[in-house]
Structures are given as structure tokens and as C-alpha cells.
N, C-alpha and C. Protein backbone atom coordinates (compact mmCIF):
# COMPACT_ATOMS: atom_id res chain seq x y z
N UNK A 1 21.46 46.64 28.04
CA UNK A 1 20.81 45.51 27.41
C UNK A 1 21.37 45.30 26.01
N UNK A 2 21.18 44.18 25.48
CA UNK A 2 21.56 43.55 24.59
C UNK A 2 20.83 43.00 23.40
N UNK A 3 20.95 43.78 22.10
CA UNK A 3 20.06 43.12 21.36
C UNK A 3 20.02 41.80 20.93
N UNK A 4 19.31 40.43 20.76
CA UNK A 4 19.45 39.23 20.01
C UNK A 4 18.36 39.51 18.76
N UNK A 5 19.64 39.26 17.99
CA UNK A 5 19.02 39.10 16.48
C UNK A 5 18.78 37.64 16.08
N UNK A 6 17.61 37.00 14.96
CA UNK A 6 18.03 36.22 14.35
C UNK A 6 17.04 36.30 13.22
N UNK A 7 16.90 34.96 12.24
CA UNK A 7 16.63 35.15 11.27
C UNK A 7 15.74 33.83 11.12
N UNK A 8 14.32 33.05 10.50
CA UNK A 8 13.83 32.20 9.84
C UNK A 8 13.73 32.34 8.95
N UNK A 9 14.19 30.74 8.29
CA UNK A 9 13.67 30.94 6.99
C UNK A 9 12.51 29.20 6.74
N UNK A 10 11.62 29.94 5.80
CA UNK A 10 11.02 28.45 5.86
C UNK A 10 10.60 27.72 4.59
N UNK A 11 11.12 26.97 4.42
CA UNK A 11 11.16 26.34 2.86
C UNK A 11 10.31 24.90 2.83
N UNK A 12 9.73 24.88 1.95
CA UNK A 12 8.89 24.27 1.21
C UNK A 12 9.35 23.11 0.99
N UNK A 13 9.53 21.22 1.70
CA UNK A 13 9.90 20.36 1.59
C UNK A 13 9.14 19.39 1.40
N UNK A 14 8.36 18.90 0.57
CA UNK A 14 6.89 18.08 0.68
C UNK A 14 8.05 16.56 0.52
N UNK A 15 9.09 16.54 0.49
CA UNK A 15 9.66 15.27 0.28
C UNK A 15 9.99 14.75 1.62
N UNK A 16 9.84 15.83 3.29
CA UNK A 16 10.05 15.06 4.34
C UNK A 16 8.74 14.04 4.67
N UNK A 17 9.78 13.37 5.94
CA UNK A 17 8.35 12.18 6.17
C UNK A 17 7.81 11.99 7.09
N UNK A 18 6.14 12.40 6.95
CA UNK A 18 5.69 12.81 7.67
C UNK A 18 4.76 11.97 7.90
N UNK A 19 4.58 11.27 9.43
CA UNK A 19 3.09 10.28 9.62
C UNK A 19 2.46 10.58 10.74
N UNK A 20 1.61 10.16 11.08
CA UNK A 20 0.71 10.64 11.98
C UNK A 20 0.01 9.40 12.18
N UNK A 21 -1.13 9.20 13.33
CA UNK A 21 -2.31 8.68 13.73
C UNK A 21 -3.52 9.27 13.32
N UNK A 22 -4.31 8.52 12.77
CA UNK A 22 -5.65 9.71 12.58
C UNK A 22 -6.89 9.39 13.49
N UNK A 23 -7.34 9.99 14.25
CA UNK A 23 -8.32 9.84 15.02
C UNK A 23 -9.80 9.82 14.83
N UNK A 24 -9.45 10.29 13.37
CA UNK A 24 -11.15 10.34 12.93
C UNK A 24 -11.46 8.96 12.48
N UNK A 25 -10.32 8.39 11.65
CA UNK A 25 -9.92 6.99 11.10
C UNK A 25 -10.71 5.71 11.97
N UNK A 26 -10.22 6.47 13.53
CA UNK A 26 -10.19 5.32 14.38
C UNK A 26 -11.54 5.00 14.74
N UNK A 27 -12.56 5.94 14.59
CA UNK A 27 -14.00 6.04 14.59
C UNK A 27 -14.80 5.63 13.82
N UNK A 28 -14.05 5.22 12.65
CA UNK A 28 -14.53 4.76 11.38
C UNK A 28 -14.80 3.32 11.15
N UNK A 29 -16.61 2.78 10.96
CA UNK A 29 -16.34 1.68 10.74
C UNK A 29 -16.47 0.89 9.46
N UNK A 30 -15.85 -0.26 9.28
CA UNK A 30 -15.35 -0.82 7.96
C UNK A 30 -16.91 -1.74 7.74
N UNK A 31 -17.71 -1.74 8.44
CA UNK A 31 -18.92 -2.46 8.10
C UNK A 31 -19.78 -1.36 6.97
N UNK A 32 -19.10 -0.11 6.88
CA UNK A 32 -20.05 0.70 5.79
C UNK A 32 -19.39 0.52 4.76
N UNK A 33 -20.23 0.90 3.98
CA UNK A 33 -19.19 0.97 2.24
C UNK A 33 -18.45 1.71 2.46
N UNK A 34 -17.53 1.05 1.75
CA UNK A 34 -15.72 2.14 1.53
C UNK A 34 -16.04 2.51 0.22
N UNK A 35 -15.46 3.73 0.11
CA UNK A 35 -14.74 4.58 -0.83
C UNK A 35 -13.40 4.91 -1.38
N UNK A 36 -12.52 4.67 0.21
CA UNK A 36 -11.38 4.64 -0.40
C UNK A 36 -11.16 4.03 0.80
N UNK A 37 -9.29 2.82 0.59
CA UNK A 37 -8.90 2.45 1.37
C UNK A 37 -7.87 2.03 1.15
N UNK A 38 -6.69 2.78 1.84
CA UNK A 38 -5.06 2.80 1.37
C UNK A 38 -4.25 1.75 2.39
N UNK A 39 -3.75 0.71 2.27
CA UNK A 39 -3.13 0.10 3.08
C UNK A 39 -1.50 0.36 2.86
N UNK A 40 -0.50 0.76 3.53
CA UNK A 40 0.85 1.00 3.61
C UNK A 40 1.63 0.32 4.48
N UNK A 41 2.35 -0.96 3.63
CA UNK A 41 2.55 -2.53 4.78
C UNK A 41 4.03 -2.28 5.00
N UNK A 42 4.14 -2.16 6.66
CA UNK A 42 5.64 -1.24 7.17
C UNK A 42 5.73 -0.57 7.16
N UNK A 43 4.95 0.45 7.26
CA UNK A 43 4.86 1.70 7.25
C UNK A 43 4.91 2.50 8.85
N UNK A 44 5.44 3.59 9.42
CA UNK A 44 5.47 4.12 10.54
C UNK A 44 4.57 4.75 10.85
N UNK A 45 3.27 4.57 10.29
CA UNK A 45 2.21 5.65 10.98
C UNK A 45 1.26 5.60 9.49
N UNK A 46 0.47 6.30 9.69
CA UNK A 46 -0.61 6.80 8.77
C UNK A 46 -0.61 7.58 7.85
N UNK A 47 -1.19 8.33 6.90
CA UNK A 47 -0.79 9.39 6.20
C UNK A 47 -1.36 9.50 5.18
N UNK A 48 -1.54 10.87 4.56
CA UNK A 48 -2.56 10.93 3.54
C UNK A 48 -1.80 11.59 2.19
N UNK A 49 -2.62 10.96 1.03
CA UNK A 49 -1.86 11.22 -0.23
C UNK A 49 -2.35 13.01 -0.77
N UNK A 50 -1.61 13.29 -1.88
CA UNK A 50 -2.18 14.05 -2.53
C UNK A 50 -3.36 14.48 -2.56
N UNK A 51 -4.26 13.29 -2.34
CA UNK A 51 -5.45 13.95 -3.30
C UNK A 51 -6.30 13.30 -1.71
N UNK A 52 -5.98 13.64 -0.59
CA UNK A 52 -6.69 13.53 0.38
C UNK A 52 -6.89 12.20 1.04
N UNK A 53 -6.67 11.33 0.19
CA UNK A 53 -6.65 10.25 0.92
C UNK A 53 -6.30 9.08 1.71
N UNK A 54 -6.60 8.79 2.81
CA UNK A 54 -5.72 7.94 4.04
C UNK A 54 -5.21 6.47 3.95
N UNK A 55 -4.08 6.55 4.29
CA UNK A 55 -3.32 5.57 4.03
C UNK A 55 -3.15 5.07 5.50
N UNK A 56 -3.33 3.74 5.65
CA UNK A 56 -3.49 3.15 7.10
C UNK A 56 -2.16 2.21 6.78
N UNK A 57 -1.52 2.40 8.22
CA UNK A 57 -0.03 1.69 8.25
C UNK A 57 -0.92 0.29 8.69
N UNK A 58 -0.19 -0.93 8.74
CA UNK A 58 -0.41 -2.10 8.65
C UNK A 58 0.82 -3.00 8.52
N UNK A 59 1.43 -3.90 9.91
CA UNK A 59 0.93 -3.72 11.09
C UNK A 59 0.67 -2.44 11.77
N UNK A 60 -0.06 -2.35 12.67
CA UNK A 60 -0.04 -1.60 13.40
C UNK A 60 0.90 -0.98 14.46
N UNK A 61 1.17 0.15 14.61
CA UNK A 61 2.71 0.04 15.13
C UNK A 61 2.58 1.58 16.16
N UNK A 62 2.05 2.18 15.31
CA UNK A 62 2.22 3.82 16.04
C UNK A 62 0.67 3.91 16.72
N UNK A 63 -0.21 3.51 16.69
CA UNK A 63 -1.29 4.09 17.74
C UNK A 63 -2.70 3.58 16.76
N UNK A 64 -3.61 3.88 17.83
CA UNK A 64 -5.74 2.96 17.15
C UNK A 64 -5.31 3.04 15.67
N UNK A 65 -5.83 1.96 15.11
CA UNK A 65 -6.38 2.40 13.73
C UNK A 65 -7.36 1.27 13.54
N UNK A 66 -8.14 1.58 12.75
CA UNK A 66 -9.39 0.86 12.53
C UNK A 66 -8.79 -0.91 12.04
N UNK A 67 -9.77 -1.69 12.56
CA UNK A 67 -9.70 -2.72 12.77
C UNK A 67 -9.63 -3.79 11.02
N UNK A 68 -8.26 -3.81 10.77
CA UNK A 68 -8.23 -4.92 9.27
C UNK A 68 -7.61 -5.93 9.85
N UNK A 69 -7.77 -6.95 9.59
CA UNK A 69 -7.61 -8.42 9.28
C UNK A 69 -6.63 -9.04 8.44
N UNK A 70 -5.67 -8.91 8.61
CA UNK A 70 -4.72 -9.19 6.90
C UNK A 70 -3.61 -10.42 7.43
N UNK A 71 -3.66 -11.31 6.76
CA UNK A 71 -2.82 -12.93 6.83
C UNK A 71 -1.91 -12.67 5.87
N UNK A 72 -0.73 -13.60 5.94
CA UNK A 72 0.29 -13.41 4.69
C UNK A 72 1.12 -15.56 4.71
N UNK A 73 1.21 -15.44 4.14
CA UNK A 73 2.29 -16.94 4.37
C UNK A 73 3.52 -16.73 5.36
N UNK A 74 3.72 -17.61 5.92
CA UNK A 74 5.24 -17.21 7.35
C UNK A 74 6.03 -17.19 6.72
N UNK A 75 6.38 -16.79 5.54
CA UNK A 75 8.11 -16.85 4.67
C UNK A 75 8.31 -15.03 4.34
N UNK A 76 7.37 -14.34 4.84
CA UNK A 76 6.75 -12.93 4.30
C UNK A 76 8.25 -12.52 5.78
N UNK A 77 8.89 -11.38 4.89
CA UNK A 77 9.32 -10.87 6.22
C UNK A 77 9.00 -8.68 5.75
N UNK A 78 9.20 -7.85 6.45
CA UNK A 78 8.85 -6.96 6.38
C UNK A 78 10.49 -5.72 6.51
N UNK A 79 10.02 -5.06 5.31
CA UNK A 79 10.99 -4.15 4.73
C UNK A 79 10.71 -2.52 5.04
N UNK A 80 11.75 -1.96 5.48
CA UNK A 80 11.52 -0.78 5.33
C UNK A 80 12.45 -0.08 5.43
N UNK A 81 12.68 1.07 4.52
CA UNK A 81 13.50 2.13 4.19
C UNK A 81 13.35 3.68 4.28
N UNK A 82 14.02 4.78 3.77
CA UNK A 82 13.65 6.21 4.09
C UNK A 82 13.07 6.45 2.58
N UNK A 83 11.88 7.23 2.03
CA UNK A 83 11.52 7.32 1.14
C UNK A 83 12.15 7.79 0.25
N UNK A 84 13.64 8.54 0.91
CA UNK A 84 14.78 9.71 -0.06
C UNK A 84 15.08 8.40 -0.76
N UNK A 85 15.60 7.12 -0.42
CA UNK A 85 16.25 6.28 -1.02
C UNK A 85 15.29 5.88 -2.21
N UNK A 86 14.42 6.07 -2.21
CA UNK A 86 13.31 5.50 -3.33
C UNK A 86 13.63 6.78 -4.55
N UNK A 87 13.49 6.27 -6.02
CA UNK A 87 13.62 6.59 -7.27
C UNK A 87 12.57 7.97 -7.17
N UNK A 88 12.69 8.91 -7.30
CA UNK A 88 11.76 9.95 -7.88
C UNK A 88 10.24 9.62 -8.04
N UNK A 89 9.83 9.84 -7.25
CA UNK A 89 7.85 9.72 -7.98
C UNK A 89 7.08 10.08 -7.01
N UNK A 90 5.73 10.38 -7.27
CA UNK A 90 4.58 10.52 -6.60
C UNK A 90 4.17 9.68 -5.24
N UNK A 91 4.81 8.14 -5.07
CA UNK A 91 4.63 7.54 -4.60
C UNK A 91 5.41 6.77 -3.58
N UNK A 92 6.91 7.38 -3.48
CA UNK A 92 7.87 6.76 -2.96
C UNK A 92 7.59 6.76 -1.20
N UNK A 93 6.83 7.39 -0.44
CA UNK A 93 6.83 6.94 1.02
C UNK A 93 6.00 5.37 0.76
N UNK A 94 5.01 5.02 -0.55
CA UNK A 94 4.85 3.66 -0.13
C UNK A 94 5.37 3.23 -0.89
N UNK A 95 6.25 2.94 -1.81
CA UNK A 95 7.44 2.00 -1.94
C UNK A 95 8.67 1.71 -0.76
N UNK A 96 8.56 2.94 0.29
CA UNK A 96 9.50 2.74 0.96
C UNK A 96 9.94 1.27 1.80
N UNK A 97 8.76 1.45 2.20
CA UNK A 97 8.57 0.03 3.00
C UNK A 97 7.04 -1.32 2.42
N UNK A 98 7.62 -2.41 3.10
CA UNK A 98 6.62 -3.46 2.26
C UNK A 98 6.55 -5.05 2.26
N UNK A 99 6.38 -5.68 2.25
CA UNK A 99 5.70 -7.72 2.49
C UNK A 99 7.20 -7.72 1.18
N UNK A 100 7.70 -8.85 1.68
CA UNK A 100 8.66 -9.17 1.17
C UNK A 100 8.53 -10.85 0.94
N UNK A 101 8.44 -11.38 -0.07
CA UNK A 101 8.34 -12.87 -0.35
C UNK A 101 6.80 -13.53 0.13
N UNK A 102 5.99 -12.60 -0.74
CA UNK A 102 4.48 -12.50 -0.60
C UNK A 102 4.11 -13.80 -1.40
N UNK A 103 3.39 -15.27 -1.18
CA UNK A 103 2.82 -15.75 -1.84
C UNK A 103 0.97 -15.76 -1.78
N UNK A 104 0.93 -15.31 -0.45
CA UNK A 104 -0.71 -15.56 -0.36
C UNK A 104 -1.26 -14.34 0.51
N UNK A 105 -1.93 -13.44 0.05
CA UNK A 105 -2.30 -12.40 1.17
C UNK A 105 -4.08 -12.28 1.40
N UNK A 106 -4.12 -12.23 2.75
CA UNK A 106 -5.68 -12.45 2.73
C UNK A 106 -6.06 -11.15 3.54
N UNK A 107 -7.63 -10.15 2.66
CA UNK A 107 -7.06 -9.33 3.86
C UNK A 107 -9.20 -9.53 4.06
N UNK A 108 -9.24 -9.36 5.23
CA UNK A 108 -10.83 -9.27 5.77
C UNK A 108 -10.99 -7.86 6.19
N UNK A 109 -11.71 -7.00 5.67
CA UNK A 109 -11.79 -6.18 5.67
C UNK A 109 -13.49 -5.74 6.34
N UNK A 110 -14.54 -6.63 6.51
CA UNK A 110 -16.05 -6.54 7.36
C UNK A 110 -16.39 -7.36 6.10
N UNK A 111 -17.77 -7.62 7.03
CA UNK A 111 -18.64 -8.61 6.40
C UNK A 111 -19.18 -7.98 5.00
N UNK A 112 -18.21 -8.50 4.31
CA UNK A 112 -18.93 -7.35 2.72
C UNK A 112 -19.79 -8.86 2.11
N UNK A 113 -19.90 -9.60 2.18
CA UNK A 113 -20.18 -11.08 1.33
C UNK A 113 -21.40 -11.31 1.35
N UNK A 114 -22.23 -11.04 1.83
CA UNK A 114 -23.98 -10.92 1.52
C UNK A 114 -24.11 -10.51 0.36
N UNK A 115 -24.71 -11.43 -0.98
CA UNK A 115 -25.06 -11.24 -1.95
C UNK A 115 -26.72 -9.93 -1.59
N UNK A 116 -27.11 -10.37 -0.87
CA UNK A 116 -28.33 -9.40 -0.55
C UNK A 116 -28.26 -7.69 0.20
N UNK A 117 -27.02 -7.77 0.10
CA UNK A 117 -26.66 -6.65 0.64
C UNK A 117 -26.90 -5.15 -0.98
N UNK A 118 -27.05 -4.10 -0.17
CA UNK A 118 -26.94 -3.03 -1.34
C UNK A 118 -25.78 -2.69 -2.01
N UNK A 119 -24.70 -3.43 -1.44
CA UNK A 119 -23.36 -3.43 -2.08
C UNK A 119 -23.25 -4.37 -3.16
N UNK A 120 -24.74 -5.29 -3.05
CA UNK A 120 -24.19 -6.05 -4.55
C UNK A 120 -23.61 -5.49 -5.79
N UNK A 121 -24.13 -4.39 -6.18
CA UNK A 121 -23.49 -4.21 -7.42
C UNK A 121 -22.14 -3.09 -7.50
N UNK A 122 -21.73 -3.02 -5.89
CA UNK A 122 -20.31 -1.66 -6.08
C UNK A 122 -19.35 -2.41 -6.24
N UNK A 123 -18.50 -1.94 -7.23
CA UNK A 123 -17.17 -2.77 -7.57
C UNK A 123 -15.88 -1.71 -7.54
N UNK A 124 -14.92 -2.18 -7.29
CA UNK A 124 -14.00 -1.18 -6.73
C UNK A 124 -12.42 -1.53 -8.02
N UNK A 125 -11.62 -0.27 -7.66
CA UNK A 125 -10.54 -0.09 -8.80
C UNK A 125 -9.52 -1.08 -7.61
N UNK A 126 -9.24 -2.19 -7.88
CA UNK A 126 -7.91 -2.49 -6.55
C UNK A 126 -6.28 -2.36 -7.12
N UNK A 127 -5.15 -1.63 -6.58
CA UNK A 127 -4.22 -1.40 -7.37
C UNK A 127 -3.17 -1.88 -6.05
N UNK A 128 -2.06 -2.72 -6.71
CA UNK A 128 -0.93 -3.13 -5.88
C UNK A 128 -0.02 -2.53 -5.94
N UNK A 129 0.82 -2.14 -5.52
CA UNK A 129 2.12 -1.06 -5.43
C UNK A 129 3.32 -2.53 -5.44
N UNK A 130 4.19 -2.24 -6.42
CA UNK A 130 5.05 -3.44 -6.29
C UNK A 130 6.15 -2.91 -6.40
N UNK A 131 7.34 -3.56 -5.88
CA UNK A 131 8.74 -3.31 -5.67
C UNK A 131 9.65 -3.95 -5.63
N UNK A 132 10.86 -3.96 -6.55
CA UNK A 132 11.93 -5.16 -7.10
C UNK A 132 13.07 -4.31 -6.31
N UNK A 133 13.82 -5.19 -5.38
CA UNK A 133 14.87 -4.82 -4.93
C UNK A 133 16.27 -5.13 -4.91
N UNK A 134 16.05 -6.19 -5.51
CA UNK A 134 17.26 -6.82 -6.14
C UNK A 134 18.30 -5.57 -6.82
N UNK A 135 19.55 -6.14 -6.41
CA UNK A 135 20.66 -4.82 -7.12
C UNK A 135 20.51 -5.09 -8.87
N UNK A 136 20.16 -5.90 -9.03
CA UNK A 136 20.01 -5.62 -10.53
C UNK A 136 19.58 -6.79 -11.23
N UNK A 137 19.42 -7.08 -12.96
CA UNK A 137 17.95 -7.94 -13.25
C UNK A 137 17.05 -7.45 -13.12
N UNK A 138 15.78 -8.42 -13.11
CA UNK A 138 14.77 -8.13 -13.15
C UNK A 138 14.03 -9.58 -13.16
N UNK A 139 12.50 -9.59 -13.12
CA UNK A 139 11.51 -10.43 -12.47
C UNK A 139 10.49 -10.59 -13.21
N UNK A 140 9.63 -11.41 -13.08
CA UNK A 140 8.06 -11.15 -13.63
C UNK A 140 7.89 -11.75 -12.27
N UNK A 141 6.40 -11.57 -12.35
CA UNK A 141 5.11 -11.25 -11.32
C UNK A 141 3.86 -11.37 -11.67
N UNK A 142 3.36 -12.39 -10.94
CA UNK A 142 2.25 -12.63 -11.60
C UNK A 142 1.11 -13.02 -9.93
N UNK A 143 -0.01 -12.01 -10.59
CA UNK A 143 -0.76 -11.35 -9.15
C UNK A 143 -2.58 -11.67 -10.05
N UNK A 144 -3.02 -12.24 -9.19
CA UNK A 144 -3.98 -13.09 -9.30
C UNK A 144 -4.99 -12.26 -8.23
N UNK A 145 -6.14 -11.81 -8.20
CA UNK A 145 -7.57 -11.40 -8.09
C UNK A 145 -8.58 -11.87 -8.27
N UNK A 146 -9.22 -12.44 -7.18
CA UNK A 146 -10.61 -13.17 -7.55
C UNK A 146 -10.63 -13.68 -9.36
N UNK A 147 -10.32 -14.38 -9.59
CA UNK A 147 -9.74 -15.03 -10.73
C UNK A 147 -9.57 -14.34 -12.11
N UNK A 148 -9.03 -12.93 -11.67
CA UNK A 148 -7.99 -11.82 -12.42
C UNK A 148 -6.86 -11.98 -12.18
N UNK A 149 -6.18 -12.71 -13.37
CA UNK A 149 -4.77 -12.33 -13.08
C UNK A 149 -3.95 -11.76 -14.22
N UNK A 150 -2.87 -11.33 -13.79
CA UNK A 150 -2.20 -9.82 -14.49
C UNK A 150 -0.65 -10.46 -14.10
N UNK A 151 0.17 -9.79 -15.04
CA UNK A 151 1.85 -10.33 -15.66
C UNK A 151 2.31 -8.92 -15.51
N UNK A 152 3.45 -8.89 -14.41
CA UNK A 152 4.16 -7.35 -14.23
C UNK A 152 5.49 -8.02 -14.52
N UNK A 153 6.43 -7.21 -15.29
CA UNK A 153 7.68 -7.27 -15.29
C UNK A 153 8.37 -6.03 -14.59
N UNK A 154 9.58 -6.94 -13.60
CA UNK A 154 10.16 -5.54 -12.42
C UNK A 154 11.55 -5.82 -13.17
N UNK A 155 11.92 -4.68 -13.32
CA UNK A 155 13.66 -4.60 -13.96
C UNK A 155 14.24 -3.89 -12.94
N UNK A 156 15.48 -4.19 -12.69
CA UNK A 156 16.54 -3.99 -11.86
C UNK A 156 17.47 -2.44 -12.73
N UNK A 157 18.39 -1.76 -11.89
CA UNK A 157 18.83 -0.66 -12.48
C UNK A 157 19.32 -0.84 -13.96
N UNK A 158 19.74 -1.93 -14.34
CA UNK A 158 20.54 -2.84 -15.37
C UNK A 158 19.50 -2.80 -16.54
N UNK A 159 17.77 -2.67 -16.24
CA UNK A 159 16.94 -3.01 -17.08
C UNK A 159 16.31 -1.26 -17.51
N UNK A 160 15.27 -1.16 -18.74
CA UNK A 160 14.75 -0.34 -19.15
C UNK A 160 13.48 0.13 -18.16
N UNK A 161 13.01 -1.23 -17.60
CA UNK A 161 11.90 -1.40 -16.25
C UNK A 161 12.13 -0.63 -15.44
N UNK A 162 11.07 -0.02 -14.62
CA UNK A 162 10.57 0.63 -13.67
C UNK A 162 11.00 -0.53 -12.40
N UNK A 163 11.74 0.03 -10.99
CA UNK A 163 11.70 -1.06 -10.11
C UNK A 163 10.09 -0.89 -9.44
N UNK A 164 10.09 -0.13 -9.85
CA UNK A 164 7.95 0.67 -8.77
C UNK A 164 6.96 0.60 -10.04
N UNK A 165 6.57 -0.13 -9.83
CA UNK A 165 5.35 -0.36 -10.93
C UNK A 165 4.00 -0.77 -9.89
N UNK A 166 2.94 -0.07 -10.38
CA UNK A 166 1.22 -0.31 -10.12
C UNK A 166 0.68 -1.22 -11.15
N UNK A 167 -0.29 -2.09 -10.57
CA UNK A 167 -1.18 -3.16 -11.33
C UNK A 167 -2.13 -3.11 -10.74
N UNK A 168 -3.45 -2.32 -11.57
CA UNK A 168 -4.47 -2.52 -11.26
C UNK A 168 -5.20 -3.20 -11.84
N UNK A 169 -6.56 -3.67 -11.37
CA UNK A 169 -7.47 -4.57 -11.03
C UNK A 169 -8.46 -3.62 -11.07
N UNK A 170 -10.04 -4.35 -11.95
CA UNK A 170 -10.89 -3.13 -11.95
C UNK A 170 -11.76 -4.15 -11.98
N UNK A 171 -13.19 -3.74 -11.85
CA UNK A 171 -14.49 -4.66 -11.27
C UNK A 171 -14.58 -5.56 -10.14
N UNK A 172 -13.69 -5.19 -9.32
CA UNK A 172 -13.70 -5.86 -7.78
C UNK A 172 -15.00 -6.12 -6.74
N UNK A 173 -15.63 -6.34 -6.47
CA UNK A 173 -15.92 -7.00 -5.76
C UNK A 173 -15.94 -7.22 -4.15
N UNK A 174 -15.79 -6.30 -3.36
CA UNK A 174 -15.48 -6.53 -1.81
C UNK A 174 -16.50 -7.69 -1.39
N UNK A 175 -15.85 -8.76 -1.12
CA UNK A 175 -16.12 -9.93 -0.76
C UNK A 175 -15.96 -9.73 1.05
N UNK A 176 -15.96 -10.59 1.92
CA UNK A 176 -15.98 -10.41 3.21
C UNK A 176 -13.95 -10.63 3.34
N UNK A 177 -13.74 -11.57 2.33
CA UNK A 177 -12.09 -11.99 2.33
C UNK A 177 -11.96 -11.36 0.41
N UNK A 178 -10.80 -10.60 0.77
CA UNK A 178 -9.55 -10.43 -0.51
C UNK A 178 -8.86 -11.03 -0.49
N UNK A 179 -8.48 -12.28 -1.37
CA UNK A 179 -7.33 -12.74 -2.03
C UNK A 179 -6.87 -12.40 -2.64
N UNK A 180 -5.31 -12.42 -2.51
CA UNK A 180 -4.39 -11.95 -3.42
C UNK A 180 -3.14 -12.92 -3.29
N UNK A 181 -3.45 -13.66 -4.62
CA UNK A 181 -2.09 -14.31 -4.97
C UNK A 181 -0.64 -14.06 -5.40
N UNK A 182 0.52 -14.49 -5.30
CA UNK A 182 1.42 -13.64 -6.03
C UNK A 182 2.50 -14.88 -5.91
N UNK A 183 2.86 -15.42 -7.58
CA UNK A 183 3.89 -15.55 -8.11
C UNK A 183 4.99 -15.19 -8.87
N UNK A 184 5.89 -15.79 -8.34
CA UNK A 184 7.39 -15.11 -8.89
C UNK A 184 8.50 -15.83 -8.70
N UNK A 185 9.73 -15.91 -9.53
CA UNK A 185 10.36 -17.10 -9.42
C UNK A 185 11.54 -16.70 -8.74
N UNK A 186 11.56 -14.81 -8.12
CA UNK A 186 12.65 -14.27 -7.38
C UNK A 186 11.85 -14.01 -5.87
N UNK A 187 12.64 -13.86 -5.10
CA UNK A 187 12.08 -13.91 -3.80
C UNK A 187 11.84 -12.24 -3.70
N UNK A 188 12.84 -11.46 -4.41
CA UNK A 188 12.71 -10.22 -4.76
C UNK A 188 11.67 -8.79 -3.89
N UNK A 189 10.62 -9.67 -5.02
CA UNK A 189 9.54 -8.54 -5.60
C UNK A 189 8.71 -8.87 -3.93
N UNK A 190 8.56 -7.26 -3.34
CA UNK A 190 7.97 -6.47 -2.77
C UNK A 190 6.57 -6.11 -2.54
N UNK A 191 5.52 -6.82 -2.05
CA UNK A 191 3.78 -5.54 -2.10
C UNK A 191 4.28 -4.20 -0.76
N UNK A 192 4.23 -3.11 -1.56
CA UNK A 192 4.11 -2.74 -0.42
C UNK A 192 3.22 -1.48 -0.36
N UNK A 193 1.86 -1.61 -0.78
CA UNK A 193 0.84 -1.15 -0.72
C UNK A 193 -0.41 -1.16 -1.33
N UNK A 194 -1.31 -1.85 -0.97
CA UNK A 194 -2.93 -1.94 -1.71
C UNK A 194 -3.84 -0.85 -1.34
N UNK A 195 -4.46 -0.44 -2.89
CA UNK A 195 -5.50 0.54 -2.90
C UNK A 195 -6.79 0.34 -3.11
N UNK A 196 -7.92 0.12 -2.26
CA UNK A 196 -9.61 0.23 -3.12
C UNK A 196 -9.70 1.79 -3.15
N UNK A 197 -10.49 1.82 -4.56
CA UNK A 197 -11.05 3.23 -4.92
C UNK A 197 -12.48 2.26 -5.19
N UNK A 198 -13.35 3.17 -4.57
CA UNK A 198 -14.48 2.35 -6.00
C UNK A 198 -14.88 3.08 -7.05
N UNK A 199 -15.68 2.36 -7.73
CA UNK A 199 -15.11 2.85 -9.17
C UNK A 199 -16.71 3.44 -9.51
């Protein structure tokens, strides 16, 4: 007989990419108050951040996930890349992919719009994940919230700007419909992920 040797080794890669379906997710319904709710637009699956919390791909593509509602204008086409290609950060599987030439996004998320409801007074942190892809330059952006609106500048490698910049939105409101506007005078700039926290 014959000995076979070999050897593992197992190293520590939190930068592969890893998605899944979540099944508990799929049980979950959006008619209760949210707490948290990660949308990741082009995304291959599901997946949870750092700090525990689930990020639902949108469209739907890899298997159940709880039932959202989300419209865009027909000029929207959908982007996606490997997260290695994305700049260094905390956040690059959702910059990876994302709504490309976003002017109007509507997302219905359950009947939150009953002023008589006990949700009248929860208001939530809403934060957009934005992304300039242009080889170089840069953009402004201008992203409008239930009649909050906010001025992002995206710089290209050429600029001092971040191409991945967050804009949040605070005293939100879950209405039965989220609007979200977005002007820009480059076809460029990227959503490619919305966050409710409530606050």
C-alpha cells in the first residue's frame, strides 16, 4: 500500500462573492414595520452586510424573495460587474452592479400610507448608493425625496471625487409609494442600491 499525502490550507478571503437566497426573508411580510431594508439593483442573489443586515437582489433573478414593487423609466438599463473591479471599500459588492440612466424610481413597498396607522410617527434614515462610470470627469446629481432634495458631485479617476458616494435622507416617512427622483446632465451616474434603517 501506498501512502497519499496532502496538505489544506485555508485563508481568510471576505473579498470573495458570495450570495445566497434567504428563506427566512421569504416568510417575511412587508405589511409589518421594517427596520431594515437593503435593496441591491443587479445583483445575483441576496446577501448580508457587516453588521447583519439583508440585502435583497432586485430584479429577482436567483430564487423567492419577498414581494417589492419597484418601477423605473424604460431608458433605465441594468449594470453589472465583479466587485474586485470596484475601488477599495466597505461597500463594493453593491456598487458592483446597478439602474443605469435612472430618472424616476418608484418603489411600493406595502400599504404603509394610513395616516392612522401606528407607524405615523416612524421615520426612517433612506441612503442611495451612487455610481459614476464614466472613464473620466465627473457629474452632479441631484436626488429628490418626498420633497428632499440633495446635490452629489461624482468625479471620474481624473477628479479628487469619490466615483461611490452615499446620500442620505433622514426623516422619511414610509408612505405606501417611495419616490425617488434623479437628475443629471450625464447619462453616467448609477443607483445601485437603496437603504431604510429607521431611525
Amino acid at each position: 500500500a501506498y501512502q497519499n499525502l496532502t496538505s489544506l490550507a485555508l485563508v481568510h478571503m471576505p473579498e470573495v462573492d458570495l450570495w445566497s437566497v434567504d428563506d427566512f426573508a421569504v416568510g417575511e411580510s412587508l405589511d409589518q414595520p421594517i427596520r431594515h431594508l437593503g435593496i441591491n439593483f443587479g445583483a445575483p442573489g441576496d446577501r448580508r452586510d457587516d453588521n447583519g443586515n439583508l440585502w435583497l437582489e432586485y430584479p429577482i433573478v436567483a430564487g423567492d424573495s419577498p414581494k417589492i414593487e419597484i418601477d423605473w423609466n424604460p431608458e433605465v438599463t441594468l449594470t453589472q460587474s465583479h466587485p474586485s473591479s470596484i475601488e477599495k471599500n466597505d461597500y463594493r459588492w453593491i456598487y458592483a452592479s446597478g439602474l443605469q440612466g435612472v430618472t424616476s424610481l418608484q418603489i411600493r413597498l406595502a400599504d404603509h400610507g394610513d395616516d392612522s396607522s401606528k407607524e405615523e410617527n416612524i421615520r426612517y434614515r433612506l441612503t442611495v448608493f451612487l455610481a459614476y462610470l464614466a472613464a473620466d470627469g465627473s457629474c452632479d446629481v441631484e436626488l429628490s425625496v418626498q420633497g428632499k432634495t440633495k446635490h452629489q458631485h461624482l468625479g471620474g479617476p481624473s477628479s479628487d471625487e469619490s466615483l461611490y458616494q452615499r446620500v442620505e435622507f433622514s426623516g422619511v416617512k414610509l408612505m405606501e409609494r417611495i419616490s425617488l427622483q434623479v437628475h443629471s446632465q450625464s447619462e453616467n451616474p448609477v443607483i445601485a442600491g437603496i437603504e431604510f434603517q429607521r431611525e
